[in-house]
C-alpha atoms as a PDB file:
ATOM      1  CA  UNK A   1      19.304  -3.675  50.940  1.00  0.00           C
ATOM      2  CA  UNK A   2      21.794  -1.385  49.152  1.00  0.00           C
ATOM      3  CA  UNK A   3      24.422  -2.491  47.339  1.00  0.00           C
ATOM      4  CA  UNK A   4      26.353   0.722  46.684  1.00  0.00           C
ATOM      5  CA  UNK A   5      30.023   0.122  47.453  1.00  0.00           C
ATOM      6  CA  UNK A   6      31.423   1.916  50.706  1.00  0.00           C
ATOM      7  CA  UNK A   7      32.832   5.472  49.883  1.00  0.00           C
ATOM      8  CA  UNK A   8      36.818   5.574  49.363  1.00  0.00           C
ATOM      9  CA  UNK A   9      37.750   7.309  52.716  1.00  0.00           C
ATOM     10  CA  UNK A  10      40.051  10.261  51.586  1.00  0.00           C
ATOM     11  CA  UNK A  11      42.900  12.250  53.651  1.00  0.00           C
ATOM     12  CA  UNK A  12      43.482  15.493  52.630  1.00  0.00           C
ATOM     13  CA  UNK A  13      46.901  16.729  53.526  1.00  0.00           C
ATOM     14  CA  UNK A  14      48.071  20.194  52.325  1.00  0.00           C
ATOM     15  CA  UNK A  15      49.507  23.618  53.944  1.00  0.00           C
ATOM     16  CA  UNK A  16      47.748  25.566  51.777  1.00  0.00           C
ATOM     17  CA  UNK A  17      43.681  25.723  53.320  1.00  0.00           C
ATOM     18  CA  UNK A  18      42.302  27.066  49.964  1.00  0.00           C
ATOM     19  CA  UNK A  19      43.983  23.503  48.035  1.00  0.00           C
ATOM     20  CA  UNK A  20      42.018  21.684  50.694  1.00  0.00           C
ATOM     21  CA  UNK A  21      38.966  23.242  50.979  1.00  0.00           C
ATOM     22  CA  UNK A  22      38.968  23.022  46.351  1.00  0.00           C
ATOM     23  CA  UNK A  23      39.303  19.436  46.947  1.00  0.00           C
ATOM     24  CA  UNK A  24      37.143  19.140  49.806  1.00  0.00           C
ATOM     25  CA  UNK A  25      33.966  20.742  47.909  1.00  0.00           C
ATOM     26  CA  UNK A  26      34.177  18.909  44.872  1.00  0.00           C
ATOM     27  CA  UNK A  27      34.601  15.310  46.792  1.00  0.00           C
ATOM     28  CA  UNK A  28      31.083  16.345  48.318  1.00  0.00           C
ATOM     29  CA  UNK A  29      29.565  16.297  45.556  1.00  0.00           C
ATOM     30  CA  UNK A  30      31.190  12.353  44.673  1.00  0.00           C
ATOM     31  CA  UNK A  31      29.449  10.105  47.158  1.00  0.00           C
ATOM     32  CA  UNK A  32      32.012   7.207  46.323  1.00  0.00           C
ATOM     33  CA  UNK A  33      34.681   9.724  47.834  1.00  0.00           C
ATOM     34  CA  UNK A  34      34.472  10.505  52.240  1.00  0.00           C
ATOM     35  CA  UNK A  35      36.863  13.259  53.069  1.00  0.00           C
ATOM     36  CA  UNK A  36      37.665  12.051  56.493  1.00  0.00           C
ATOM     37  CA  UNK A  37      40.304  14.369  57.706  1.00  0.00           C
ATOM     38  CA  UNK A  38      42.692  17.001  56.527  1.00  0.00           C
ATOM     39  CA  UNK A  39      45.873  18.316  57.702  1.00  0.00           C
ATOM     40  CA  UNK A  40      48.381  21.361  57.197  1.00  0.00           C
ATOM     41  CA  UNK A  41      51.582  19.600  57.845  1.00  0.00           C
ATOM     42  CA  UNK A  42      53.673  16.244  57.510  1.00  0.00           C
ATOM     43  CA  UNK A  43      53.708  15.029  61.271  1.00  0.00           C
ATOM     44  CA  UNK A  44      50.025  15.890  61.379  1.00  0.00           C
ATOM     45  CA  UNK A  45      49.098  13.816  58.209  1.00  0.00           C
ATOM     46  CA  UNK A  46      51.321  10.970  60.312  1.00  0.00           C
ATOM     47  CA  UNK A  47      49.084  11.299  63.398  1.00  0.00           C
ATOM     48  CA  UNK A  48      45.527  11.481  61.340  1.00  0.00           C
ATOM     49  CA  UNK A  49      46.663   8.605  59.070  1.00  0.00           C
ATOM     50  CA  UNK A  50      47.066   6.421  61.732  1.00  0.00           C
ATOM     51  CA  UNK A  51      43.851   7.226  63.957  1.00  0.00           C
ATOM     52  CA  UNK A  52      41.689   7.893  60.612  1.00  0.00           C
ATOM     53  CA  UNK A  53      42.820   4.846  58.403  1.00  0.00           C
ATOM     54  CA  UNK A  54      42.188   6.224  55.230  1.00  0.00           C
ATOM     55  CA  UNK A  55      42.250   4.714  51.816  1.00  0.00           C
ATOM     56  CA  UNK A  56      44.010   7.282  50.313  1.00  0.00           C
ATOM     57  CA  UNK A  57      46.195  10.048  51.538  1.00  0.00           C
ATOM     58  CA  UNK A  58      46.486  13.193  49.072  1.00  0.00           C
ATOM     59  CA  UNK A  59      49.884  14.180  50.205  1.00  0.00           C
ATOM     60  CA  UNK A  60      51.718  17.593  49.531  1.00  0.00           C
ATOM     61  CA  UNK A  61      55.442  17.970  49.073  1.00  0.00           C
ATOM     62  CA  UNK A  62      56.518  20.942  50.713  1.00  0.00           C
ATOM     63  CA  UNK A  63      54.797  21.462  54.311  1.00  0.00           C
ATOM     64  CA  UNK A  64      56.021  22.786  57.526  1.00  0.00           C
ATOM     65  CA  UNK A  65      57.353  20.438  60.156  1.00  0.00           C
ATOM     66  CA  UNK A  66      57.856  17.629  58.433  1.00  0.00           C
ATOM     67  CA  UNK A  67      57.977  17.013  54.619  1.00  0.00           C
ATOM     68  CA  UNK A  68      55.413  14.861  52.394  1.00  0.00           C
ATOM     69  CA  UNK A  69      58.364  12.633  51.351  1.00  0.00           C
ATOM     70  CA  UNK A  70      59.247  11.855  55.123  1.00  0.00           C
ATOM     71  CA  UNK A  71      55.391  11.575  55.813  1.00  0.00           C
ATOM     72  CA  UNK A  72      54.852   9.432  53.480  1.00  0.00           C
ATOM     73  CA  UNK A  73      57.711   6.944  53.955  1.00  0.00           C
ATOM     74  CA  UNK A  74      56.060   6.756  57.472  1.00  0.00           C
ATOM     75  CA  UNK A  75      52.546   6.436  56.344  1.00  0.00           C
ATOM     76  CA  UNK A  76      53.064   3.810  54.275  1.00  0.00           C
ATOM     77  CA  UNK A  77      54.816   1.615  56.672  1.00  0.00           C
ATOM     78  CA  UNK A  78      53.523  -1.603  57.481  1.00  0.00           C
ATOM     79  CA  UNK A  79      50.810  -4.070  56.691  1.00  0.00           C
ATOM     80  CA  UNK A  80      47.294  -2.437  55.742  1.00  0.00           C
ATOM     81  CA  UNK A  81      48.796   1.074  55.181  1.00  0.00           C
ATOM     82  CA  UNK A  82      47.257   3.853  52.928  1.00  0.00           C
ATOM     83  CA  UNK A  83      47.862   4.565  49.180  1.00  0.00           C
ATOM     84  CA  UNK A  84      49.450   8.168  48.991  1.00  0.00           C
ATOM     85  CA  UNK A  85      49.431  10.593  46.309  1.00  0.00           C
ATOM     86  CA  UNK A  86      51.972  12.863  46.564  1.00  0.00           C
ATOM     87  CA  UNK A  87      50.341  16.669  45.406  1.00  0.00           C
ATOM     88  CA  UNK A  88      53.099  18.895  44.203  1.00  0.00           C
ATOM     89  CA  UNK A  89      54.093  21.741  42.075  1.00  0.00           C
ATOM     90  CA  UNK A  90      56.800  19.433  40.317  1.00  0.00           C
ATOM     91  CA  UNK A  91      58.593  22.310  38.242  1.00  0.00           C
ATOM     92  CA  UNK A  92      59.405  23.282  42.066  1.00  0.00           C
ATOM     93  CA  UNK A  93      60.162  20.395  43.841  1.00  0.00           C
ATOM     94  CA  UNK A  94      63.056  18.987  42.866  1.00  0.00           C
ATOM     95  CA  UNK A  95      63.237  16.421  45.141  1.00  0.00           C
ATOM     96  CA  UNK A  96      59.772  15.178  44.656  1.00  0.00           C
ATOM     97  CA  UNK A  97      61.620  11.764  42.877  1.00  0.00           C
ATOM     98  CA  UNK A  98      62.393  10.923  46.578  1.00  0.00           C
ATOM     99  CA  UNK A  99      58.752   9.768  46.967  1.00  0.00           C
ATOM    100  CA  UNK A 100      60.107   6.475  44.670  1.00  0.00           C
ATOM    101  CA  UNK A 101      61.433   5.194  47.987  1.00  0.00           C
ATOM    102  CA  UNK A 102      59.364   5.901  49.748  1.00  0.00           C
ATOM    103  CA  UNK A 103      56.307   4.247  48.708  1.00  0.00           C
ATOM    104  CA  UNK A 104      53.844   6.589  47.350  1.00  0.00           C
ATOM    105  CA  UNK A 105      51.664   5.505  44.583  1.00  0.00           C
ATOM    106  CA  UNK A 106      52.050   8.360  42.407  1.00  0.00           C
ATOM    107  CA  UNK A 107      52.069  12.008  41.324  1.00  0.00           C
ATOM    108  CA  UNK A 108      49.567  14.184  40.406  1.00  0.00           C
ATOM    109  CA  UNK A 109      50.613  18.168  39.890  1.00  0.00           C
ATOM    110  CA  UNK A 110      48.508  20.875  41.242  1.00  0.00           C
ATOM    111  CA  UNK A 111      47.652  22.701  38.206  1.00  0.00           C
ATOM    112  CA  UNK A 112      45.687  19.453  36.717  1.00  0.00           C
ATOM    113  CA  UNK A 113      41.784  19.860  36.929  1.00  0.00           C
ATOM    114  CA  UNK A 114      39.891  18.866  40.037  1.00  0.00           C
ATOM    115  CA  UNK A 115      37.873  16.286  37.887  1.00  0.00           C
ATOM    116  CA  UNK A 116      41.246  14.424  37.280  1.00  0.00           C
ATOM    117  CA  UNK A 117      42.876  14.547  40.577  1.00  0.00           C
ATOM    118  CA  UNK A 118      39.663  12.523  41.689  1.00  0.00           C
ATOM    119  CA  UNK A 119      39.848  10.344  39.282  1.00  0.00           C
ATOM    120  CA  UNK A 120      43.498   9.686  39.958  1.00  0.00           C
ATOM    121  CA  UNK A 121      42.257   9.086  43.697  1.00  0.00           C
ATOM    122  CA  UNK A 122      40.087   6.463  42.453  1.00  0.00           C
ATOM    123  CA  UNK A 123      42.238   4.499  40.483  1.00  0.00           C
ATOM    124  CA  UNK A 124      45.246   4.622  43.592  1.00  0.00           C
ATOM    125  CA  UNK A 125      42.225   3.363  45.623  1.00  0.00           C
ATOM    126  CA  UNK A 126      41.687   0.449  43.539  1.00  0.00           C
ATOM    127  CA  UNK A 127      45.518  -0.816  43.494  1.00  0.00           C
ATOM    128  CA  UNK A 128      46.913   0.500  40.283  1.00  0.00           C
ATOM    129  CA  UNK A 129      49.536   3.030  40.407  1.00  0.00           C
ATOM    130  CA  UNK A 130      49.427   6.853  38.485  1.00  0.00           C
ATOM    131  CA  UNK A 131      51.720   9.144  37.375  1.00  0.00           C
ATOM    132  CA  UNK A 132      50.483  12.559  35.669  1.00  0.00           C
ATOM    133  CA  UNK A 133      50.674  13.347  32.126  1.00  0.00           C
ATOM    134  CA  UNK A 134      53.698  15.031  31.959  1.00  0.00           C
ATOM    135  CA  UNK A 135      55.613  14.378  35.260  1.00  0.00           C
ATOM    136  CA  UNK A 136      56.890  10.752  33.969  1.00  0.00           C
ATOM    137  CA  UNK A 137      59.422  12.484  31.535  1.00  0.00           C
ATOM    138  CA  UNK A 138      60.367  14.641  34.199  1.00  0.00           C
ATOM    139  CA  UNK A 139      60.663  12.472  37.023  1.00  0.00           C
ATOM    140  CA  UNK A 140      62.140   9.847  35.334  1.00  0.00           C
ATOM    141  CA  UNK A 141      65.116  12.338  33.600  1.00  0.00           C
ATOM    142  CA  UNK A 142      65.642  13.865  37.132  1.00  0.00           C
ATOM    143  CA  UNK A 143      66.014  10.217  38.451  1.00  0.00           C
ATOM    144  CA  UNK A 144      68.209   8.997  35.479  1.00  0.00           C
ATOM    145  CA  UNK A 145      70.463  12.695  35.945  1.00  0.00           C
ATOM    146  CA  UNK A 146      71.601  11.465  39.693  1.00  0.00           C
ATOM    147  CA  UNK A 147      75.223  10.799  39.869  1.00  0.00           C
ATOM    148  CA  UNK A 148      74.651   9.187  43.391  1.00  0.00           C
ATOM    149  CA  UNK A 149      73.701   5.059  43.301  1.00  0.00           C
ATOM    150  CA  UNK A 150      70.432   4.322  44.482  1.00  0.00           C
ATOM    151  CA  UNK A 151      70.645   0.469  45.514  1.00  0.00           C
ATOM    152  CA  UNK A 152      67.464   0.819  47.743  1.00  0.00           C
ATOM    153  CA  UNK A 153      65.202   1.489  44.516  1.00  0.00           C
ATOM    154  CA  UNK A 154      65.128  -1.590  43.710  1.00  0.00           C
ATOM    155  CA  UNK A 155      64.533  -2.880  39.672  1.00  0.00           C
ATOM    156  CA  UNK A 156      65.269   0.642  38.517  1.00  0.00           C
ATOM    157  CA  UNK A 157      68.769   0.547  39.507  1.00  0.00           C
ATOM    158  CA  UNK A 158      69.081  -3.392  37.683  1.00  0.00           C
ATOM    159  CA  UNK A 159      70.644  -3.359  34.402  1.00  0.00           C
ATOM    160  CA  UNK A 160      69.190  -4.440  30.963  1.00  0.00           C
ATOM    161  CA  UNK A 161      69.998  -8.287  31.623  1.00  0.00           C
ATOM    162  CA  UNK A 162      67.454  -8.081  34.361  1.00  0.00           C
ATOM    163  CA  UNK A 163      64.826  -8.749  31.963  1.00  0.00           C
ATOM    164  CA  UNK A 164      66.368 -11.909  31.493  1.00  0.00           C
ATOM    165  CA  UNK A 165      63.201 -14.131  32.487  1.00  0.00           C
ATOM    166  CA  UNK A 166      60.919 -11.804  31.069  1.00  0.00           C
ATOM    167  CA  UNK A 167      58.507 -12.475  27.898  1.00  0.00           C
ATOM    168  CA  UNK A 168      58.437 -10.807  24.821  1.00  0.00           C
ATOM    169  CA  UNK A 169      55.051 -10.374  25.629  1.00  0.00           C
ATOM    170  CA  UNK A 170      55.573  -8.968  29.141  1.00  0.00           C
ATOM    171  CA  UNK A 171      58.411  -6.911  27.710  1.00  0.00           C
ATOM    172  CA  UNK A 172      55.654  -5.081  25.386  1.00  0.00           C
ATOM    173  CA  UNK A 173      53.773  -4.731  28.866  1.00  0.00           C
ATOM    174  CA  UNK A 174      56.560  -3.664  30.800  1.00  0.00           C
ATOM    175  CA  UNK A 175      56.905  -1.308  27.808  1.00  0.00           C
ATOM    176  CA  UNK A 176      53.062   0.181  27.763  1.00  0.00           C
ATOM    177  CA  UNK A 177      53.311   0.462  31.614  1.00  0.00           C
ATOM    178  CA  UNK A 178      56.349   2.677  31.238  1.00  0.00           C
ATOM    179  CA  UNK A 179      54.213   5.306  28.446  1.00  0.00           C
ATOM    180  CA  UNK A 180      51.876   5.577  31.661  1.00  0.00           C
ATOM    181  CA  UNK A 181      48.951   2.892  30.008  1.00  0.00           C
ATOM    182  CA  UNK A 182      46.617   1.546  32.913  1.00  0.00           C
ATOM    183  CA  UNK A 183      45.690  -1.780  32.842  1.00  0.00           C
ATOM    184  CA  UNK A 184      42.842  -1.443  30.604  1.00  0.00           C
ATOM    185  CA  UNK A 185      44.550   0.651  28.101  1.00  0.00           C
ATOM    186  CA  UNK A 186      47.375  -1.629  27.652  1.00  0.00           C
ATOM    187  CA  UNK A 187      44.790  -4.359  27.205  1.00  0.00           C
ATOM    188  CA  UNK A 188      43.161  -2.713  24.070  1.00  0.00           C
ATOM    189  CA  UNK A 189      46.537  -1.978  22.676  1.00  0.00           C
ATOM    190  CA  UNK A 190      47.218  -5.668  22.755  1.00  0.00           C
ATOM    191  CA  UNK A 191      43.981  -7.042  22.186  1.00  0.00           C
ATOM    192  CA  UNK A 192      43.875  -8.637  25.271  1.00  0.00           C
ATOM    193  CA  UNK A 193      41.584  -8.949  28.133  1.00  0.00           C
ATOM    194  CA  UNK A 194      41.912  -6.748  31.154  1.00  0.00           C
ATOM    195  CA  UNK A 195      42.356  -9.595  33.341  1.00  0.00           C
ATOM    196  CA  UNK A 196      45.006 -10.692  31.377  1.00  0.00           C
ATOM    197  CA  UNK A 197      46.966  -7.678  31.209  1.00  0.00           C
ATOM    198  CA  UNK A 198      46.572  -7.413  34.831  1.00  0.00           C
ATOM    199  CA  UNK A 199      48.177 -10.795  35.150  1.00  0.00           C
ATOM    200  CA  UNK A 200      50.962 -10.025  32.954  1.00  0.00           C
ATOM    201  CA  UNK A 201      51.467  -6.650  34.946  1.00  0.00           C
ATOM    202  CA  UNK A 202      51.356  -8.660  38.566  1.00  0.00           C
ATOM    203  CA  UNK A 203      53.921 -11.350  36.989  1.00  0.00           C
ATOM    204  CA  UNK A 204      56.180  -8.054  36.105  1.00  0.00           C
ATOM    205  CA  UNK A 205      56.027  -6.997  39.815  1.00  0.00           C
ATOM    206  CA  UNK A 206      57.202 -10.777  40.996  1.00  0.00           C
ATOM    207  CA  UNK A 207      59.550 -11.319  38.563  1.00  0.00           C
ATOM    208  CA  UNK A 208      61.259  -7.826  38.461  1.00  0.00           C
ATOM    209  CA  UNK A 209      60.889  -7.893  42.732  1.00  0.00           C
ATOM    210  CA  UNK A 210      58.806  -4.385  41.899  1.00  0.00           C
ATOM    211  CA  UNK A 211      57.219  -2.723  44.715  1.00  0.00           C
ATOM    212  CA  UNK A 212      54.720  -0.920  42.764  1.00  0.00           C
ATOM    213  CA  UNK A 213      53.500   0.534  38.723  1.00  0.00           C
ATOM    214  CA  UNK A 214      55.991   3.183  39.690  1.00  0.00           C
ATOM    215  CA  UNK A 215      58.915   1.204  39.917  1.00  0.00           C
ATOM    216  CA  UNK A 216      58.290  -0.343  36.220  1.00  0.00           C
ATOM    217  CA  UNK A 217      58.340   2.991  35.108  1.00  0.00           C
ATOM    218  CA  UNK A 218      61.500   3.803  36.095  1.00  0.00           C
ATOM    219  CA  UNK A 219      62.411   0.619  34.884  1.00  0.00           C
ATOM    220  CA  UNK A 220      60.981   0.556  31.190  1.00  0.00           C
ATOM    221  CA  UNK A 221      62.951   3.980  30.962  1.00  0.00           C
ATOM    222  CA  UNK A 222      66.439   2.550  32.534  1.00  0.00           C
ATOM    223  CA  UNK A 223      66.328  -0.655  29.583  1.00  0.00           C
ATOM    224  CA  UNK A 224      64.964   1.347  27.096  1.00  0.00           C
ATOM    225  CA  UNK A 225      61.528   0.144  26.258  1.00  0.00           C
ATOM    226  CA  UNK A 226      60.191   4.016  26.952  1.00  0.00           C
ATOM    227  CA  UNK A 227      60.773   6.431  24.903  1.00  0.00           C
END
């Protein structure tokens, strides 16, 4: 009897068919990665994600129809839902730090290489969170430049005393999250386990009432534990 895992069952969902069809050949040659559907616009990407039930859902930004912030918001929804990656051009889309609320896992831009937007798809698939090299600056000084409140973000809109009933050592975690570390790189920093930076990263997502990695991120930045 095998004992190879189950393939991560991907969504594809971009207007542009040549973006699809880059991604679709190289997950062909990855058997731990199923493309199961694709789709060329936001409402469509709604529809498949719902009779598909994918594990992931490479989402697009700009799309006909409906947007991939919208789509996403919707795709997310609910028990059992999808991880999303939004896909975007970020020096474009301006907007693109409306995915915070609305629940997508992270951002990958479209000029990284193929072999790293599948990687990225892995790690979303396994329950950690991923932001791009590059796009946390960005997204996180195009949050921090809105005038308007955002109350429904959550911990990054709490102030400094928030971190009230936080460790020092979870405050060096909270910090490491908010450079981009995963798990296992903040565990070698600290010469800790894995497991145990896990834990400490899980206890930052109760205690800071954090949806998600992305959240912390904004949040390291808004106390100043990120540079």
């Amino acid at each position: 009897m095998s004992s190879a895992a189950a393939p991560i069952h991907v969504l594809l969902v971009d207007d542009q068919p040549l973006v699809r069809a880059g991604l679709h050949v190289l997950m062909a040659d990855s058997p731990d990665l199923l493309v199961v559907g694709e789709a060329g616009t936001g409402d469509e990407a709604v529809r498949l994600a719902r009779d598909l039930r994918p594990d992931v859902v490479v989402m697009d930004v700009r799309m006909p129809r409906m947007d991939g912030i919208e789509a996403t918001r919707i795709v997310t929804a609910g028990p059992g839902a999808p991880r999303v990656l939004v896909l975007t051009t970020f020096d474009d889309d301006e907007y693109v730090y409306g995915a915070l609320r609305s629940g997508a896992s992270g951002f990958l831009v479209k000029d990284m290489a193929l072999d790293d937007i599948l990687a990225a798809i892995r790690v979303v698939a396994a329950g950690d969170a991923l932001i791009a090299p590059g796009v946390t600056r960005r997204l996180i000084e195009e949050f921090a430049a809105r005038p308007e409140p955002t109350p429904d973000l959550g911990p990054a809109s709490l102030p400094p005393r928030a971190l009230a009933g936080v460790t020092a050592r979870e405050r060096e975690v909270l910090a490491l999250v908010g450079r981009g570390l995963s798990n296992g790189e903040i565990a070698e920093r600290l010469h800790i386990s894995a497991a145990t930076a896990k834990a400490h990263v899980a206890r930052l997502f109760t205690k800071l009432d954090a949806r998600d990695r992305v959240q912390l991120v904004i949040l390291a930045y808004e106390v100043g534990l990120a540079p």
